[in-house]
PDB file of N, CA and C in Angstrom:
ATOM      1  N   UNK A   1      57.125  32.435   2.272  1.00  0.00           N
ATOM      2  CA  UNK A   1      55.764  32.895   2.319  1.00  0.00           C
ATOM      3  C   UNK A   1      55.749  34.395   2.039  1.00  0.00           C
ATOM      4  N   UNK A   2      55.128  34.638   1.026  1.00  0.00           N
ATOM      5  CA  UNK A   2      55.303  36.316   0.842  1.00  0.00           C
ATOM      6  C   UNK A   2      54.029  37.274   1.972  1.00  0.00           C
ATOM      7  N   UNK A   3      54.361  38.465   2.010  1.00  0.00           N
ATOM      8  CA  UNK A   3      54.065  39.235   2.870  1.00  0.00           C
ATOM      9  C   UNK A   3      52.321  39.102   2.382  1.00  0.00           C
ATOM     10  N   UNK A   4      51.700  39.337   1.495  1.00  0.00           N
ATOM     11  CA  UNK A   4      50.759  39.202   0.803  1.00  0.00           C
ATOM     12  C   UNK A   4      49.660  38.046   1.627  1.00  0.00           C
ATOM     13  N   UNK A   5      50.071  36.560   1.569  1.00  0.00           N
ATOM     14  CA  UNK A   5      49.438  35.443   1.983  1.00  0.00           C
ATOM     15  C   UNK A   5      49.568  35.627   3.137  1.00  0.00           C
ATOM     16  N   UNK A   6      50.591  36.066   3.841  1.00  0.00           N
ATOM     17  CA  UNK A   6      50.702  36.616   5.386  1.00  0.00           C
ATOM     18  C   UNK A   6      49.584  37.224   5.931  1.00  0.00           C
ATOM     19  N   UNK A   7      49.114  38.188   5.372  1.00  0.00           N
ATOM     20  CA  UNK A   7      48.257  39.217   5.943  1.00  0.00           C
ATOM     21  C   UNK A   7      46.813  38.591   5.571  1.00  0.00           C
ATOM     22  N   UNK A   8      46.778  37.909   4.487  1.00  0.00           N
ATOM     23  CA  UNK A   8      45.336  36.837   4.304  1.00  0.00           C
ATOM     24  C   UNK A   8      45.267  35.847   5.156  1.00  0.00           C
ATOM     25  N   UNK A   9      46.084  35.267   5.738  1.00  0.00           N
ATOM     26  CA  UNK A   9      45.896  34.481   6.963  1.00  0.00           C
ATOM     27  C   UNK A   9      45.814  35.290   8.173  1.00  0.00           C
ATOM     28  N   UNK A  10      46.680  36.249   8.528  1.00  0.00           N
ATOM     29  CA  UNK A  10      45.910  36.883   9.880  1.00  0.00           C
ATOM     30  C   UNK A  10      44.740  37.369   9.574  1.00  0.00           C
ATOM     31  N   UNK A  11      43.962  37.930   8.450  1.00  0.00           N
ATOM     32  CA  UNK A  11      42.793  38.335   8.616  1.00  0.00           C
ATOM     33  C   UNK A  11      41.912  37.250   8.566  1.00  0.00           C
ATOM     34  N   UNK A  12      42.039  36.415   8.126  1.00  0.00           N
ATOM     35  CA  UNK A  12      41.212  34.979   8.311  1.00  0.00           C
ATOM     36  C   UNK A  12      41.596  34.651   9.629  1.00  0.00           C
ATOM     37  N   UNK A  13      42.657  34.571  10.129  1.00  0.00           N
ATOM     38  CA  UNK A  13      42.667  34.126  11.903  1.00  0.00           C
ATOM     39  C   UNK A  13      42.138  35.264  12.723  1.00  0.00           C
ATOM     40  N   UNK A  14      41.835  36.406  12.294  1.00  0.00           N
ATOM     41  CA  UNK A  14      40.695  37.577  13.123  1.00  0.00           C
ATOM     42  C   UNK A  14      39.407  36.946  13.353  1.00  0.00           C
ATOM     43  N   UNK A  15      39.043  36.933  12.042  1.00  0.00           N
ATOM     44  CA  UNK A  15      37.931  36.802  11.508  1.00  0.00           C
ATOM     45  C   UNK A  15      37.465  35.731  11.994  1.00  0.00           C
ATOM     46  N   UNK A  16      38.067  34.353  12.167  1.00  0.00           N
ATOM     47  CA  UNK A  16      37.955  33.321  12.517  1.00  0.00           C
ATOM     48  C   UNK A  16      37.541  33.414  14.573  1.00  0.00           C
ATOM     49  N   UNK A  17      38.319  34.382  14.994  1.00  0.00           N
ATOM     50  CA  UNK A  17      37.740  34.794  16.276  1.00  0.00           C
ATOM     51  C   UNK A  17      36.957  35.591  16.525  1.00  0.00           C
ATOM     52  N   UNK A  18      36.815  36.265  15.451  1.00  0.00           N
ATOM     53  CA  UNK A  18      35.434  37.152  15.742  1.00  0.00           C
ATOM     54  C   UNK A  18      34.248  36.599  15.809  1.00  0.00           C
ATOM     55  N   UNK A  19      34.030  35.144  14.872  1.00  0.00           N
ATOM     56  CA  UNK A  19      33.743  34.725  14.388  1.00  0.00           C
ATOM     57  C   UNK A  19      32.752  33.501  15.971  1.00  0.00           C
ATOM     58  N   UNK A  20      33.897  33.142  16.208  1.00  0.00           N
ATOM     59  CA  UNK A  20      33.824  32.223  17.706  1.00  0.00           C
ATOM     60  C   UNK A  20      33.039  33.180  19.074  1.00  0.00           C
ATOM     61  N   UNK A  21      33.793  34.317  19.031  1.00  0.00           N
ATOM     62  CA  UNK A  21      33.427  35.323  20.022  1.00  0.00           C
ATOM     63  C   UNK A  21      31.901  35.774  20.160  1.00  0.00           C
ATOM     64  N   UNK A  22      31.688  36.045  19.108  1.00  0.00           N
ATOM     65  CA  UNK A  22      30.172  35.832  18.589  1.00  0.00           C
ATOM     66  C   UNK A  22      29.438  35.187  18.996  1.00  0.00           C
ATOM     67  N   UNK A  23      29.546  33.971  18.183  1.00  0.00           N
ATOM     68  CA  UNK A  23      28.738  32.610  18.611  1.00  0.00           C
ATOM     69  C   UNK A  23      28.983  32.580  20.428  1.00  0.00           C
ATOM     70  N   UNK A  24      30.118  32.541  21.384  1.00  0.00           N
ATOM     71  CA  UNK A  24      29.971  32.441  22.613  1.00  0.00           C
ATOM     72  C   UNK A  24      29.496  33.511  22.881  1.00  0.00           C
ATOM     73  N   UNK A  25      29.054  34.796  22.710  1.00  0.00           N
ATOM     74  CA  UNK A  25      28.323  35.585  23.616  1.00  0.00           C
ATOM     75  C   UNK A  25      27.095  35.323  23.608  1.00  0.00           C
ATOM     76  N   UNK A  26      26.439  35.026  22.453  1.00  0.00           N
ATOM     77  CA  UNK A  26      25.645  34.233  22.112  1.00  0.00           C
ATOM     78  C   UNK A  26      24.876  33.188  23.226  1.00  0.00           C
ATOM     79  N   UNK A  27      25.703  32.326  23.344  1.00  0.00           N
ATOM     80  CA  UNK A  27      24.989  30.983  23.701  1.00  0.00           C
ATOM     81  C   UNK A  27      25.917  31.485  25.351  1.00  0.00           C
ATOM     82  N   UNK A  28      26.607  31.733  25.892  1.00  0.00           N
ATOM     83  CA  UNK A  28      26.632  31.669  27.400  1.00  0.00           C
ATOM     84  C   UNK A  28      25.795  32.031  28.156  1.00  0.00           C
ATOM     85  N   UNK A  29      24.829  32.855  27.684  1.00  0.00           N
ATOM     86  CA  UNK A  29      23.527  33.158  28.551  1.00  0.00           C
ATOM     87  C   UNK A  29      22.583  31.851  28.654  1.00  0.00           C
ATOM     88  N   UNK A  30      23.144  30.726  27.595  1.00  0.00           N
ATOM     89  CA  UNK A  30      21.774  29.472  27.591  1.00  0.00           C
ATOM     90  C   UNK A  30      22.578  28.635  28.763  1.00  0.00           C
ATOM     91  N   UNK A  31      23.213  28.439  29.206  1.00  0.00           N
ATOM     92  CA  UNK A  31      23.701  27.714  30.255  1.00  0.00           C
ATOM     93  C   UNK A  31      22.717  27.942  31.415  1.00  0.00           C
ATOM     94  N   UNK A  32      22.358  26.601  31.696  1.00  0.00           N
ATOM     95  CA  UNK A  32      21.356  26.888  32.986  1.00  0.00           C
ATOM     96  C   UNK A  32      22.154  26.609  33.960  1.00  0.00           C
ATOM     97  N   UNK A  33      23.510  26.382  34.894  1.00  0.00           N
ATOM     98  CA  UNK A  33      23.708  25.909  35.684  1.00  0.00           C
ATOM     99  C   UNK A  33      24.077  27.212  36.333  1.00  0.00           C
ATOM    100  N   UNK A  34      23.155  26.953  37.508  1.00  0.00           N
ATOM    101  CA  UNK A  34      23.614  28.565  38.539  1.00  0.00           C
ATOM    102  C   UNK A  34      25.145  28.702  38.986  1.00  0.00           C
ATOM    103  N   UNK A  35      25.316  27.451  39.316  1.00  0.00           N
ATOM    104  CA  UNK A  35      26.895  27.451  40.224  1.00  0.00           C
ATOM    105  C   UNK A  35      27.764  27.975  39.195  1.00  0.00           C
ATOM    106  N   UNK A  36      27.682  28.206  37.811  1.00  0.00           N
ATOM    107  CA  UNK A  36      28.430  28.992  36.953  1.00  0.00           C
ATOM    108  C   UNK A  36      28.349  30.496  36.939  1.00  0.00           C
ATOM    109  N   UNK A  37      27.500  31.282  37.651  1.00  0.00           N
ATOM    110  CA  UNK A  37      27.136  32.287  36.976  1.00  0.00           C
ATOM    111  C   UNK A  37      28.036  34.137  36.823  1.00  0.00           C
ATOM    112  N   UNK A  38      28.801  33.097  38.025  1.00  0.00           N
ATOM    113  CA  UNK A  38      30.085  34.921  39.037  1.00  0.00           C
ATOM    114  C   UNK A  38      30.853  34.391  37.710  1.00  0.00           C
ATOM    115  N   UNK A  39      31.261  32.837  37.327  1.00  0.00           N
ATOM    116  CA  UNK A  39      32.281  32.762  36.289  1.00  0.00           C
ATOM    117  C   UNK A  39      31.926  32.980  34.982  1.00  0.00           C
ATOM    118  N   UNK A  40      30.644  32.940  34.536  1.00  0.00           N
ATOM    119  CA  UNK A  40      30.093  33.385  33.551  1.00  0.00           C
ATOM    120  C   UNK A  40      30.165  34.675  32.924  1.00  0.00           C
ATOM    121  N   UNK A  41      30.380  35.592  34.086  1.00  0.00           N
ATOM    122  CA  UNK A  41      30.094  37.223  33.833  1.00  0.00           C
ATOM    123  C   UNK A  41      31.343  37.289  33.100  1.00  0.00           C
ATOM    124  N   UNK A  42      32.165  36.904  34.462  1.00  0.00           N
ATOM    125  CA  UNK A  42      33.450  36.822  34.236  1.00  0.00           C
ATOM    126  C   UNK A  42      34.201  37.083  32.443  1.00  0.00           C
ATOM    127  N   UNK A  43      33.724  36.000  32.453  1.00  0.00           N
ATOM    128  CA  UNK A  43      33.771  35.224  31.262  1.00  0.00           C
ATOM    129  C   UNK A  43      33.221  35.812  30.022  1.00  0.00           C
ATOM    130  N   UNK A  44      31.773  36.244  30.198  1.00  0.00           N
ATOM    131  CA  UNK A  44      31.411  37.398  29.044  1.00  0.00           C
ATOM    132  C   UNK A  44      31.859  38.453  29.031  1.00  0.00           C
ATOM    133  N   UNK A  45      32.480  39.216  30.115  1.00  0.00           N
ATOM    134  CA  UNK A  45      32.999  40.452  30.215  1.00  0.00           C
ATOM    135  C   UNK A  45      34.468  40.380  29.211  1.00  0.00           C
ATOM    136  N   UNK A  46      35.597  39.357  29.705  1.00  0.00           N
ATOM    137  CA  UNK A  46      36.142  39.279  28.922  1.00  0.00           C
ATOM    138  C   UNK A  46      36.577  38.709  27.187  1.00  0.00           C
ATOM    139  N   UNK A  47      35.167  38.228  26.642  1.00  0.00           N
ATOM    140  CA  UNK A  47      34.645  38.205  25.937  1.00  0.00           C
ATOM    141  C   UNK A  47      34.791  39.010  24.826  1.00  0.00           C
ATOM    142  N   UNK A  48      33.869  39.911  25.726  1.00  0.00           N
ATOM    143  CA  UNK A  48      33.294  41.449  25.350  1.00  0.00           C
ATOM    144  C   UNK A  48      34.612  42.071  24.655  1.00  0.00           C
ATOM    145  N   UNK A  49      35.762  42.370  25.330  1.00  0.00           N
ATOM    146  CA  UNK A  49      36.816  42.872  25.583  1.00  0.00           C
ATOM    147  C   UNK A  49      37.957  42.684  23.872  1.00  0.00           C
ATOM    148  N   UNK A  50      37.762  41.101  24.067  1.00  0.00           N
ATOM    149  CA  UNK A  50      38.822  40.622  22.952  1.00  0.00           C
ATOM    150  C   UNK A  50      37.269  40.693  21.679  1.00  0.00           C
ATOM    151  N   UNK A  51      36.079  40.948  21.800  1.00  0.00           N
ATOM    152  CA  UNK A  51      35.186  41.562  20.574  1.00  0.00           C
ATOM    153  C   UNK A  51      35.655  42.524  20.238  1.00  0.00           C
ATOM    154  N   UNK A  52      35.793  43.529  20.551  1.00  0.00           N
ATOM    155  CA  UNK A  52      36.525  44.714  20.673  1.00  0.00           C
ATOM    156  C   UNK A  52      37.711  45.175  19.758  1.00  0.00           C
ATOM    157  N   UNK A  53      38.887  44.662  20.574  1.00  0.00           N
ATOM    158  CA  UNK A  53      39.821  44.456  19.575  1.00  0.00           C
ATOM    159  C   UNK A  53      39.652  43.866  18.735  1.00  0.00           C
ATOM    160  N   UNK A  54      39.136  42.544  18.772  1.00  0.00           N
ATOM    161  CA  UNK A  54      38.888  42.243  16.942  1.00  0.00           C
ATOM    162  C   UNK A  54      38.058  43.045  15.922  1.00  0.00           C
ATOM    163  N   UNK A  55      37.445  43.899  16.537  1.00  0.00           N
ATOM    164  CA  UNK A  55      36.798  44.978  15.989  1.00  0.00           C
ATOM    165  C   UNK A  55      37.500  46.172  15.331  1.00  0.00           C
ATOM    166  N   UNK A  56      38.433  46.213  16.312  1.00  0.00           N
ATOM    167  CA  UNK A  56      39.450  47.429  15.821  1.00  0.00           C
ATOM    168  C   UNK A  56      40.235  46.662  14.429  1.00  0.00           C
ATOM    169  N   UNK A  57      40.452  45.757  14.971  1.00  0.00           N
ATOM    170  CA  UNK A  57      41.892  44.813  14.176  1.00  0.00           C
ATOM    171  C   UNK A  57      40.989  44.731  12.269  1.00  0.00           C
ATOM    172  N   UNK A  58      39.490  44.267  12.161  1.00  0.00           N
ATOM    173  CA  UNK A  58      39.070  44.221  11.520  1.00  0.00           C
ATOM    174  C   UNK A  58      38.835  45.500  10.441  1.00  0.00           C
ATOM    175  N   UNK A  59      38.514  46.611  11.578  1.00  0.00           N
ATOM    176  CA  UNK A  59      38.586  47.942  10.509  1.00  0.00           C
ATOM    177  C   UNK A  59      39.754  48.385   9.949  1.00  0.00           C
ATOM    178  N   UNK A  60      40.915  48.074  10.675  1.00  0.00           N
ATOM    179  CA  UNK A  60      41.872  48.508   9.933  1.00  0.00           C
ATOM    180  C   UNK A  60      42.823  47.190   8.977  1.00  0.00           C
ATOM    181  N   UNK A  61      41.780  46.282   8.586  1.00  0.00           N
ATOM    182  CA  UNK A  61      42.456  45.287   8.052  1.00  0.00           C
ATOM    183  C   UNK A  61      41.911  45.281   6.580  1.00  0.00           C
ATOM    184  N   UNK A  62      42.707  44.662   5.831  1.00  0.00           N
ATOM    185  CA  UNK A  62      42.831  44.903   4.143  1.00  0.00           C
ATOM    186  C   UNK A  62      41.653  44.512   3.543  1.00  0.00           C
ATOM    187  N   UNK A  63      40.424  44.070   4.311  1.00  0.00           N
ATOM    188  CA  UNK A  63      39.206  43.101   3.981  1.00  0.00           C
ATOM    189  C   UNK A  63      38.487  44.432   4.581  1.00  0.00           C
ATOM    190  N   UNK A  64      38.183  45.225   3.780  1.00  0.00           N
ATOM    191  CA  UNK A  64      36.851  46.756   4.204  1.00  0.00           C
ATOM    192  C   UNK A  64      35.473  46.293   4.186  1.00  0.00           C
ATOM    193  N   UNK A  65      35.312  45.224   3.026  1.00  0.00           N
ATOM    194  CA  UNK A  65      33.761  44.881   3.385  1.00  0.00           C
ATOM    195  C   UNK A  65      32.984  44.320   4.319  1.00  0.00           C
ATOM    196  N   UNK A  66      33.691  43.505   5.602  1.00  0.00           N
ATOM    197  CA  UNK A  66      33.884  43.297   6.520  1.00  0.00           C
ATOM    198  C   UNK A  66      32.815  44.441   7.274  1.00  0.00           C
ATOM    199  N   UNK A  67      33.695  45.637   7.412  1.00  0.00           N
ATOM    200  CA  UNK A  67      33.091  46.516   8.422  1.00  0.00           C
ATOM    201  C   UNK A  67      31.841  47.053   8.099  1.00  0.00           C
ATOM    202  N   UNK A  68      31.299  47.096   8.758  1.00  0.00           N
ATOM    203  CA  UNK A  68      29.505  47.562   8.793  1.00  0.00           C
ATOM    204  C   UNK A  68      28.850  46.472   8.287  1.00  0.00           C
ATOM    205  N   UNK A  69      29.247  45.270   7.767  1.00  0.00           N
ATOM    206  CA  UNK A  69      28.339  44.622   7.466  1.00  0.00           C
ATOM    207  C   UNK A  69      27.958  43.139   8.461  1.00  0.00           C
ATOM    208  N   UNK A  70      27.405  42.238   7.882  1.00  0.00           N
ATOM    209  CA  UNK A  70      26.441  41.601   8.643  1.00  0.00           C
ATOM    210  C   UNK A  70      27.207  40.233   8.294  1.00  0.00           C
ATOM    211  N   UNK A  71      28.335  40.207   7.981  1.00  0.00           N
ATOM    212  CA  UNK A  71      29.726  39.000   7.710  1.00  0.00           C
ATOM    213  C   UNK A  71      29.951  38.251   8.499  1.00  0.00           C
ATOM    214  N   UNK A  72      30.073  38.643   9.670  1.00  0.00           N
ATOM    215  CA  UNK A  72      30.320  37.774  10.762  1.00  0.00           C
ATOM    216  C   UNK A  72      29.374  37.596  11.449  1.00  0.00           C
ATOM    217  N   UNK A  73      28.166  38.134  11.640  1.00  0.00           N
ATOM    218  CA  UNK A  73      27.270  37.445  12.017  1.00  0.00           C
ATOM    219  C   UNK A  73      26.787  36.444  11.389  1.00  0.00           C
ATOM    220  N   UNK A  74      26.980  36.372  10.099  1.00  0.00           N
ATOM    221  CA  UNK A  74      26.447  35.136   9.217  1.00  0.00           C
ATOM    222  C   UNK A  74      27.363  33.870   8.879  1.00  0.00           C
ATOM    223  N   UNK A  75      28.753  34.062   9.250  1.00  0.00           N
ATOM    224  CA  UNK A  75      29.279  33.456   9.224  1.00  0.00           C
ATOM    225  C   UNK A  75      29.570  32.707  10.646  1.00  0.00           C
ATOM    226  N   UNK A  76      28.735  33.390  11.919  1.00  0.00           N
ATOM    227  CA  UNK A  76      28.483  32.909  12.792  1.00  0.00           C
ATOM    228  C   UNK A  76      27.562  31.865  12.905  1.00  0.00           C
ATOM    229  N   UNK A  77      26.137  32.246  12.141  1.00  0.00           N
ATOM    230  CA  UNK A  77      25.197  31.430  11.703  1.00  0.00           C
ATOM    231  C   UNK A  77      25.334  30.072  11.288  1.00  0.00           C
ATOM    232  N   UNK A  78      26.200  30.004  10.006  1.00  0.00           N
ATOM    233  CA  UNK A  78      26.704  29.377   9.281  1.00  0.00           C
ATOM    234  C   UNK A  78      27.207  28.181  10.250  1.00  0.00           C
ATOM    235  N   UNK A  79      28.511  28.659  11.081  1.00  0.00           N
ATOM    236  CA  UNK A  79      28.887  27.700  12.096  1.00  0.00           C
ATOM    237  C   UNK A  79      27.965  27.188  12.923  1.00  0.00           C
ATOM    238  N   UNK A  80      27.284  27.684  13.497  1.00  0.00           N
ATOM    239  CA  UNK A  80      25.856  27.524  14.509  1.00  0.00           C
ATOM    240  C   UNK A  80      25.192  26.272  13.677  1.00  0.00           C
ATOM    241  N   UNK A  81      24.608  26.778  12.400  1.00  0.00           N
ATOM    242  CA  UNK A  81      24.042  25.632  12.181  1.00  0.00           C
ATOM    243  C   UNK A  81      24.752  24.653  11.680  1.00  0.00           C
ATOM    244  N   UNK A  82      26.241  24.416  11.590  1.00  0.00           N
ATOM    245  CA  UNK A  82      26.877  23.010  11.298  1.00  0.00           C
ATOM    246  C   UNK A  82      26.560  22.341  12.438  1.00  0.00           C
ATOM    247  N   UNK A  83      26.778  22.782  13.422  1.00  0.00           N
ATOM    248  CA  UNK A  83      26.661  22.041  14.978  1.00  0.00           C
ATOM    249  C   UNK A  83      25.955  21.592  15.114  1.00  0.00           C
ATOM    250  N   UNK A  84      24.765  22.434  15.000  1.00  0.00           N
ATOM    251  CA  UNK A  84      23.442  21.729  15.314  1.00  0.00           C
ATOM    252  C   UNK A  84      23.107  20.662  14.084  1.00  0.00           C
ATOM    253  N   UNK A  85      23.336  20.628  13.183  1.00  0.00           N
ATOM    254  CA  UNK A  85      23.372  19.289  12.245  1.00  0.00           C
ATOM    255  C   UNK A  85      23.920  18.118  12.914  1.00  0.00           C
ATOM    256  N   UNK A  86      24.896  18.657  12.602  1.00  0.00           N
ATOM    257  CA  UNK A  86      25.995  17.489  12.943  1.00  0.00           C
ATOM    258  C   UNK A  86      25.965  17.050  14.480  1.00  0.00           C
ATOM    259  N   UNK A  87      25.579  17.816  15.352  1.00  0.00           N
ATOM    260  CA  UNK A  87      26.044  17.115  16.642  1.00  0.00           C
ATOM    261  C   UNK A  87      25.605  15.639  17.051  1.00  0.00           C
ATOM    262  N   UNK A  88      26.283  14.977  17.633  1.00  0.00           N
ATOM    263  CA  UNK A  88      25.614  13.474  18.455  1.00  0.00           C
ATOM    264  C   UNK A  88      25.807  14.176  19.725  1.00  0.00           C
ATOM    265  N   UNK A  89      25.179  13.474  20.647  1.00  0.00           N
ATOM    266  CA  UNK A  89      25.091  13.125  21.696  1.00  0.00           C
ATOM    267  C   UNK A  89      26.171  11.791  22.020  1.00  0.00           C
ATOM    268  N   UNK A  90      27.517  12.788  23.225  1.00  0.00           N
ATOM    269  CA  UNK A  90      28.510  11.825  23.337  1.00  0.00           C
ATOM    270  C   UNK A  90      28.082  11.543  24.589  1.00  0.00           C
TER     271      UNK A  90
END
């Protein structure tokens, strides 16, 4: 595997969590169940945290158009609405 395809897959496996991280900060506030909510914070706080670093990881990664733009939010979108297509009720 050359060094090249290497570094296109970790930035696609960033991206791919930035990607997720997103979408869950997102939607953990729609959870109505109270008895979740000390684990919830929890939970968005560290969230928050690994946004962050993928933030850093992203600016200094070989994909520049990425930064400042509106990429991963739309590619958040994107996922968002497969779900909601596609979902059944299991």
């Amino acid at each position: 595997m050359s060094s090249k395809k290497t570094l296109k897959e970790e930035n696609q496996t960033v991206h791919t969590i930035s990607v997720l991280c997103s979408l869950l900060l997102e939607n953990i506030d729609k959870l109505s169940n109270q008895s979740t909510n000390e684990n919830r914070e929890d939970f968005k706080d560290n969230l928050e945290e690994v946004e962050k670093v993928c933030e850093i990881i992203i600016d200094g990664s070989a994909v520049k158009e990425v930064k400042n733009s509106t990429y991963i939010q739309g590619m958040a979108n994107k996922l968002d609405t497969i779900i909601r297509k596609n979902f059944k009720n299991i």
